[in-house]
N, C-alpha and C. Protein backbone atom coordinates (compact mmCIF):
# COMPACT_ATOMS: atom_id res chain seq x y z
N UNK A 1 105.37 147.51 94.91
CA UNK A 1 106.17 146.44 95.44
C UNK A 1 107.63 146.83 95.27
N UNK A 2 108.53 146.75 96.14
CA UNK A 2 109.97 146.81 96.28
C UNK A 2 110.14 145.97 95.53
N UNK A 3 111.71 146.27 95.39
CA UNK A 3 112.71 145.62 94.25
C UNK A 3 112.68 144.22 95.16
N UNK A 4 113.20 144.47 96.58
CA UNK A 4 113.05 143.33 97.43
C UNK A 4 112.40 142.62 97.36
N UNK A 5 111.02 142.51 97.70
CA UNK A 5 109.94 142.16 97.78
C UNK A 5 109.91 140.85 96.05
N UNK A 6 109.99 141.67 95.31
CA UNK A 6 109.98 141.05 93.93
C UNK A 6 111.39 140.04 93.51
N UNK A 7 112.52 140.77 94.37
CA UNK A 7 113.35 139.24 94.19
C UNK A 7 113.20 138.46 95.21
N UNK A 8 112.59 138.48 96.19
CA UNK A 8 112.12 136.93 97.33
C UNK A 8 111.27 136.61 96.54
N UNK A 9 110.30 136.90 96.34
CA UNK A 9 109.29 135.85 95.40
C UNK A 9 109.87 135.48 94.39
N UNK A 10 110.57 135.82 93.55
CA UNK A 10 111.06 135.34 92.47
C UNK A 10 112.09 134.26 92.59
N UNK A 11 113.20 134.43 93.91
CA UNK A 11 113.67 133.48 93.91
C UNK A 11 112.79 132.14 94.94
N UNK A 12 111.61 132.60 95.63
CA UNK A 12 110.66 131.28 96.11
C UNK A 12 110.13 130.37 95.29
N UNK A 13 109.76 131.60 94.47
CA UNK A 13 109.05 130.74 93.20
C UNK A 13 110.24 129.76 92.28
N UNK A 14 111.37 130.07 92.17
CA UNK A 14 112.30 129.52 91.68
C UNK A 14 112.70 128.27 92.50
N UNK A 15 112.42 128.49 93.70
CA UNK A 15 112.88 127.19 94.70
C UNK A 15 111.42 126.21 94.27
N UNK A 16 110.25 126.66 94.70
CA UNK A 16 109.02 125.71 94.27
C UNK A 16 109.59 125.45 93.03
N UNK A 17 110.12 125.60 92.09
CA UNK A 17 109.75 125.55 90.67
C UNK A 17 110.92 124.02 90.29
N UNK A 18 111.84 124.37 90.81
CA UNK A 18 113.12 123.31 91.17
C UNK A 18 112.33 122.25 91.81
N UNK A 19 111.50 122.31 92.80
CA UNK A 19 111.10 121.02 93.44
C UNK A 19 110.26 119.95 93.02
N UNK A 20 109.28 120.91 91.76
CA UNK A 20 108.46 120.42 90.98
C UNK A 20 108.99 119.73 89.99
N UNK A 21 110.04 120.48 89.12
CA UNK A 21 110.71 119.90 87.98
C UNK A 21 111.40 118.75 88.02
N UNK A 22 111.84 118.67 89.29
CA UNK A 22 113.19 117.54 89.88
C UNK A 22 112.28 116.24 91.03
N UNK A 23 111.30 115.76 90.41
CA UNK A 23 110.68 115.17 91.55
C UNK A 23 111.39 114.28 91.57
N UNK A 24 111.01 113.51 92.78
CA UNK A 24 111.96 112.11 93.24
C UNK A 24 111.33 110.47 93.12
N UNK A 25 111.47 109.54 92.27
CA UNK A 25 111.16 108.68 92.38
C UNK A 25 110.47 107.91 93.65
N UNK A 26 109.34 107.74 93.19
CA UNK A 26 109.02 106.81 94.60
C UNK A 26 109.06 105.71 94.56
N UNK A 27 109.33 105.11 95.79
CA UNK A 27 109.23 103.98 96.29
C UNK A 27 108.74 102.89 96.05
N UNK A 28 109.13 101.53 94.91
CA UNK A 28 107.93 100.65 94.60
C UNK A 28 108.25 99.51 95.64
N UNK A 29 107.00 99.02 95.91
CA UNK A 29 106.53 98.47 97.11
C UNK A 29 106.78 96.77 96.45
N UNK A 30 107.44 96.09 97.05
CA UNK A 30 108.12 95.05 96.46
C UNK A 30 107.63 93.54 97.32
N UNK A 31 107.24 92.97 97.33
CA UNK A 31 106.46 91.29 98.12
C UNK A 31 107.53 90.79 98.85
N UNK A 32 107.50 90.60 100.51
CA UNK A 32 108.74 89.53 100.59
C UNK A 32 108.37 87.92 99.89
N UNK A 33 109.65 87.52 99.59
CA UNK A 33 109.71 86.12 99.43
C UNK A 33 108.90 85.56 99.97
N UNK A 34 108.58 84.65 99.97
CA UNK A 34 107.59 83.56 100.46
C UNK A 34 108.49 82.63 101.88
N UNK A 35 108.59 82.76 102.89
CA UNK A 35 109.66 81.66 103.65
C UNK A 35 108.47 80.43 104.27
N UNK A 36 109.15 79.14 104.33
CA UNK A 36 108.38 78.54 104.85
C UNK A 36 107.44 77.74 104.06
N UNK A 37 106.17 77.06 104.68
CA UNK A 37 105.74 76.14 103.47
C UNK A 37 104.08 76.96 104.10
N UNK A 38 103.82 78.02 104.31
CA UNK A 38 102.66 79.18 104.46
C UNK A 38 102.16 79.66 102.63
N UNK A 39 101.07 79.31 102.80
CA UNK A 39 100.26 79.68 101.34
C UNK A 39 99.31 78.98 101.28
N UNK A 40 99.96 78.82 99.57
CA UNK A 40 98.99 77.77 98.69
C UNK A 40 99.67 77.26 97.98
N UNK A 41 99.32 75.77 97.44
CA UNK A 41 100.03 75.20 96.70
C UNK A 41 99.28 74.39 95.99
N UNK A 42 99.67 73.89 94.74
CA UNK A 42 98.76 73.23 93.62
C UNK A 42 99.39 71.82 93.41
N UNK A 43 99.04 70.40 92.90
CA UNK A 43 99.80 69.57 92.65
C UNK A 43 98.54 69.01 91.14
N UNK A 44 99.69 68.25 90.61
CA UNK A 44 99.44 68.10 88.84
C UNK A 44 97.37 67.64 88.95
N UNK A 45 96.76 66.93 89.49
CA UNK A 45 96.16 66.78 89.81
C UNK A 45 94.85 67.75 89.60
N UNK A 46 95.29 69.16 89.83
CA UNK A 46 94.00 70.15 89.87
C UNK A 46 93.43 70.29 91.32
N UNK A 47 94.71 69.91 92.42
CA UNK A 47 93.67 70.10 93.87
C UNK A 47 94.59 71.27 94.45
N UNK A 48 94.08 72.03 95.66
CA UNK A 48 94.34 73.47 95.82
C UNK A 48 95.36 73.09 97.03
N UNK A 49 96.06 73.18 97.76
CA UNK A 49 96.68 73.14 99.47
C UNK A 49 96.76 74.01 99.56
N UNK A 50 96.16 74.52 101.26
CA UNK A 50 95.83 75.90 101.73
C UNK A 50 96.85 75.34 102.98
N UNK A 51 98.07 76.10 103.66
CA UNK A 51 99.11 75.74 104.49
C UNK A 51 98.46 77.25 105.12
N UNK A 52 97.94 77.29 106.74
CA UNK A 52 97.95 78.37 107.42
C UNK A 52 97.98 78.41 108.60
N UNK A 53 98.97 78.87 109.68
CA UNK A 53 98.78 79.08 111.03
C UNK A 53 98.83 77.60 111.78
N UNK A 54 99.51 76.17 111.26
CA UNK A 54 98.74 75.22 111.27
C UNK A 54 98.06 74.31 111.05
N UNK A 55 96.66 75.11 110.43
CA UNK A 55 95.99 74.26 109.05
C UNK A 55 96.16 73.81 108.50
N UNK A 56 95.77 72.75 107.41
CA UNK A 56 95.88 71.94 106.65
C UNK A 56 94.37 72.29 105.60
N UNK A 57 94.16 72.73 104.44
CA UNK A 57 92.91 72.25 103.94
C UNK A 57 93.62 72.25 102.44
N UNK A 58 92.72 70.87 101.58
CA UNK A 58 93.06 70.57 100.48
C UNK A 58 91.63 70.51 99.58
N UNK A 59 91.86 71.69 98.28
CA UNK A 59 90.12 71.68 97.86
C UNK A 59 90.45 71.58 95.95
N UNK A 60 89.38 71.40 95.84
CA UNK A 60 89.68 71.17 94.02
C UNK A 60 89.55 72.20 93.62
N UNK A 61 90.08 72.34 92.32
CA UNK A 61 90.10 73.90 91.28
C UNK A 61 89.17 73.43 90.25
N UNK A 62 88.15 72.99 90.73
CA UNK A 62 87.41 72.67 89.49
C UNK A 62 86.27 73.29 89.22
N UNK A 63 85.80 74.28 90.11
CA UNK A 63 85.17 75.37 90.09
C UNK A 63 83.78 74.92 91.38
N UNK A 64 84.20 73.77 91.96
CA UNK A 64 82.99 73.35 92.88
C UNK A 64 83.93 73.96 94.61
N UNK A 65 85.09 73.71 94.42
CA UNK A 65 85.80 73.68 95.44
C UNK A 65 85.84 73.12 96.83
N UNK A 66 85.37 71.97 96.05
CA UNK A 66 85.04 70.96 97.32
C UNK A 66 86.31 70.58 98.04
N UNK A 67 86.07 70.17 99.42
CA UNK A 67 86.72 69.98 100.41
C UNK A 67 87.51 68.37 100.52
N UNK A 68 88.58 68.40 100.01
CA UNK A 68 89.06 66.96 100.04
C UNK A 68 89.25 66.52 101.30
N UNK A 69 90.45 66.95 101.73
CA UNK A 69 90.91 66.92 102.63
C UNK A 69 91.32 68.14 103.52
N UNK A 70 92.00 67.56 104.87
CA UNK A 70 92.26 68.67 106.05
C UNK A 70 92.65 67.96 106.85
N UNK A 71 93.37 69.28 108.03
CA UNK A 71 93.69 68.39 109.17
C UNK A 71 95.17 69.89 109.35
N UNK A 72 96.04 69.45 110.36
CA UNK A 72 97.05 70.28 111.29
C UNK A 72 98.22 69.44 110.20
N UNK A 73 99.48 70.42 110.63
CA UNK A 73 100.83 70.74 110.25
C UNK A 73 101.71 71.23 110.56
N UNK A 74 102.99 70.68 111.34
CA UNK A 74 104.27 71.03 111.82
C UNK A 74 104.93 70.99 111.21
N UNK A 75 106.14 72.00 111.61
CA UNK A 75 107.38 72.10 110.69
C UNK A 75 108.52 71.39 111.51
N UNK A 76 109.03 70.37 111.35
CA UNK A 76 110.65 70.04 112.56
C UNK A 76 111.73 70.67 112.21
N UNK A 77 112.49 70.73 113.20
CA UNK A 77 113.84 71.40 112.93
C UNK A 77 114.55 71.07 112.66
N UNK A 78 114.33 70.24 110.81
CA UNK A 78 114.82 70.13 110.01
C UNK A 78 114.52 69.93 108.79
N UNK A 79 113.68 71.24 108.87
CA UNK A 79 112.54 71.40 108.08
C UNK A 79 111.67 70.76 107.42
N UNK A 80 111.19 69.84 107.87
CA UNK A 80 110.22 68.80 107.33
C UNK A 80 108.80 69.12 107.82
N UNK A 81 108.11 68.92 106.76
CA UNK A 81 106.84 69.42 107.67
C UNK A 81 105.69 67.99 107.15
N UNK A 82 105.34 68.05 108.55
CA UNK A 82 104.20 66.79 108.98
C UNK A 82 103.06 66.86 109.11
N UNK A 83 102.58 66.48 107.77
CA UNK A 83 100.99 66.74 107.73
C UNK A 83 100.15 65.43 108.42
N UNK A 84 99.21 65.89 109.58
CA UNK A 84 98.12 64.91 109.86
C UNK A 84 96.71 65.51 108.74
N UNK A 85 96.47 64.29 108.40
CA UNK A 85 95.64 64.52 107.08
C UNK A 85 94.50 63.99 107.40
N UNK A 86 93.20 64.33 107.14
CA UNK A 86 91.75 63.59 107.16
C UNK A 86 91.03 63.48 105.45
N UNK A 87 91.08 62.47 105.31
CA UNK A 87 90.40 61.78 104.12
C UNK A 87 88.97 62.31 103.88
N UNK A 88 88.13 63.49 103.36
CA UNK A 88 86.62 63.80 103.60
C UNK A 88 86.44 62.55 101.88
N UNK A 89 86.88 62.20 101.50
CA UNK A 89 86.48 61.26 100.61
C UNK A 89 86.47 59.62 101.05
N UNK A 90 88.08 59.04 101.34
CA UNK A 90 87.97 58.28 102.06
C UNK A 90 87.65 57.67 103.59
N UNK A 91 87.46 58.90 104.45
CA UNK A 91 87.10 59.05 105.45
C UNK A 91 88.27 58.25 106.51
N UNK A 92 89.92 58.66 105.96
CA UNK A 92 90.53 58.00 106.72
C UNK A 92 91.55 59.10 107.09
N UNK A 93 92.42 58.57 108.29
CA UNK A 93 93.54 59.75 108.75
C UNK A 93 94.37 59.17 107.91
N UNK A 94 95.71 60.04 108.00
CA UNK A 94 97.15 59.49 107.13
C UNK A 94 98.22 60.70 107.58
N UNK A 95 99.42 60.13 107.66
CA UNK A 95 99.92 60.99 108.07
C UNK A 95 101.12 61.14 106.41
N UNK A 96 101.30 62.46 106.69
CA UNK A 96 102.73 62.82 104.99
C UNK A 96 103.66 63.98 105.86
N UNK A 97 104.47 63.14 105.27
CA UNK A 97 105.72 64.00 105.38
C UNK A 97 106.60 64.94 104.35
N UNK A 98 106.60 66.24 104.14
CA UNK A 98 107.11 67.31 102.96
C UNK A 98 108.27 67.57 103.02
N UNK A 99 109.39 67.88 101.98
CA UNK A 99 110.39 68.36 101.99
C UNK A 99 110.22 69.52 101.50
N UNK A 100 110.47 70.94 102.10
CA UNK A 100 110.42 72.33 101.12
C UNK A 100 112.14 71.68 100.56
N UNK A 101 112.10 71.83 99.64
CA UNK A 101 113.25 71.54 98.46
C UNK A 101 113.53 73.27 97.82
N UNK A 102 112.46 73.63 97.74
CA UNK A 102 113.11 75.55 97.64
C UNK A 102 111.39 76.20 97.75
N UNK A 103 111.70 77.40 97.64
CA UNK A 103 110.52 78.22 98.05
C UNK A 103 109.11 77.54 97.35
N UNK A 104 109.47 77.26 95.82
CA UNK A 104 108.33 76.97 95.03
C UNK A 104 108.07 75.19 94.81
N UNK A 105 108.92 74.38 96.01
CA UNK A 105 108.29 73.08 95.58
C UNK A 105 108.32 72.52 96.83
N UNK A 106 108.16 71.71 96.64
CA UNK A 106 107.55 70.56 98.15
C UNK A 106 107.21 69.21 97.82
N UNK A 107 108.05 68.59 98.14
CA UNK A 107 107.95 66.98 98.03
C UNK A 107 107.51 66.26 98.82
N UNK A 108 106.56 65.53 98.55
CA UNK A 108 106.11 64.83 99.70
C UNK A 108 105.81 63.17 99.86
N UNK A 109 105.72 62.90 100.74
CA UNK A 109 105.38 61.66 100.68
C UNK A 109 104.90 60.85 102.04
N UNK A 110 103.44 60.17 101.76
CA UNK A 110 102.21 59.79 102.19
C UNK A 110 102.78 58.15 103.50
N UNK A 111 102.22 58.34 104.57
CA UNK A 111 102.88 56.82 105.17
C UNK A 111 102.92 55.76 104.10
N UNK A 112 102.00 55.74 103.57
CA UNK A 112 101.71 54.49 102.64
C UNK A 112 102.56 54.40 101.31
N UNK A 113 103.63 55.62 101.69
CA UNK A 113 104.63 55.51 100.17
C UNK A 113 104.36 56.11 98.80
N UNK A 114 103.20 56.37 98.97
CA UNK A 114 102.87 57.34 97.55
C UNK A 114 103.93 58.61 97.78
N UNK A 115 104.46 59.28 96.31
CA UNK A 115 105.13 60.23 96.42
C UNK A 115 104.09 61.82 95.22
N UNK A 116 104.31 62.76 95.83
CA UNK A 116 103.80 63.89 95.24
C UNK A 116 104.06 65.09 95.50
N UNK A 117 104.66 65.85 94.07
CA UNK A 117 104.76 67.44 94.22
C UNK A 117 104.09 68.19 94.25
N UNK A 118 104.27 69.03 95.08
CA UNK A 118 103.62 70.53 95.39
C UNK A 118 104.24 72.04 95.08
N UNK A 119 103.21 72.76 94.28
CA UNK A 119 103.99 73.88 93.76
C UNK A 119 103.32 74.91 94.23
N UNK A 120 104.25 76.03 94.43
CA UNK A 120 103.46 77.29 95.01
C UNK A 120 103.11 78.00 94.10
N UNK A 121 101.73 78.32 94.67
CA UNK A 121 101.06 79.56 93.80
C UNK A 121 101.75 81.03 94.08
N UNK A 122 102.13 81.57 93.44
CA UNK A 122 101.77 82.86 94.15
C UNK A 122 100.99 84.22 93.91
């Protein structure tokens, strides 16, 4: 082997050897924020709100996960969002109206004046 020959490899191997030693941090993959009132949400209660595409479904965390309630959900443009609700207990409609107040809460309150918070899971 040439003198040549033996300093290109030596300095290749010196370039691999630099690339190995000096690696580069990667990239950690980070969640966007949550925007909007899209998820899940819990209220003191122990019942689940599933917000999707629309949807409306409300189920217990009590390990049966029965189906309380359901029904559709708009947001107005001013951010209020309007739940039409179906009672699978009382077997009645109702309509509630939410305030997102910040990413992780939601205030709401029922035609009939009841008031209740909602917290996001995430």
């Amino acid at each position: 082997m040439t003198v040549r020959n033996i300093l290109v490899l030596a300095g290749a191997a010196a370039a691999l050897a630099a690339c190995v030693s000096n690696p580069r941090p990667m990239p950690v993959a980070t969640r966007a924020a949550p925007t909007g009132v899209e998820g899940s949400w819990t209220d003191p209660n122990g019942l689940n709100s599933t917000f999707t595409n629309g949807q409306f479904v409300t189920r217990t965390t009590d390990g049966t996960n029965t189906q309380m309630a359901s029904g559709t959900y708009t947001t107005d443009p001013n951010g209020i969002v309007q739940i039409n609700l179906f009672s699978n207990i009382k077997r009645t409609t109702s309509k509630v109206n939410c305030a997102l107040v910040s990413q992780s809460q939601l205030n709401c309150t029922s035609d009939a004046g009841s008031q209740f918070t909602l917290t996001r899971q995430m």
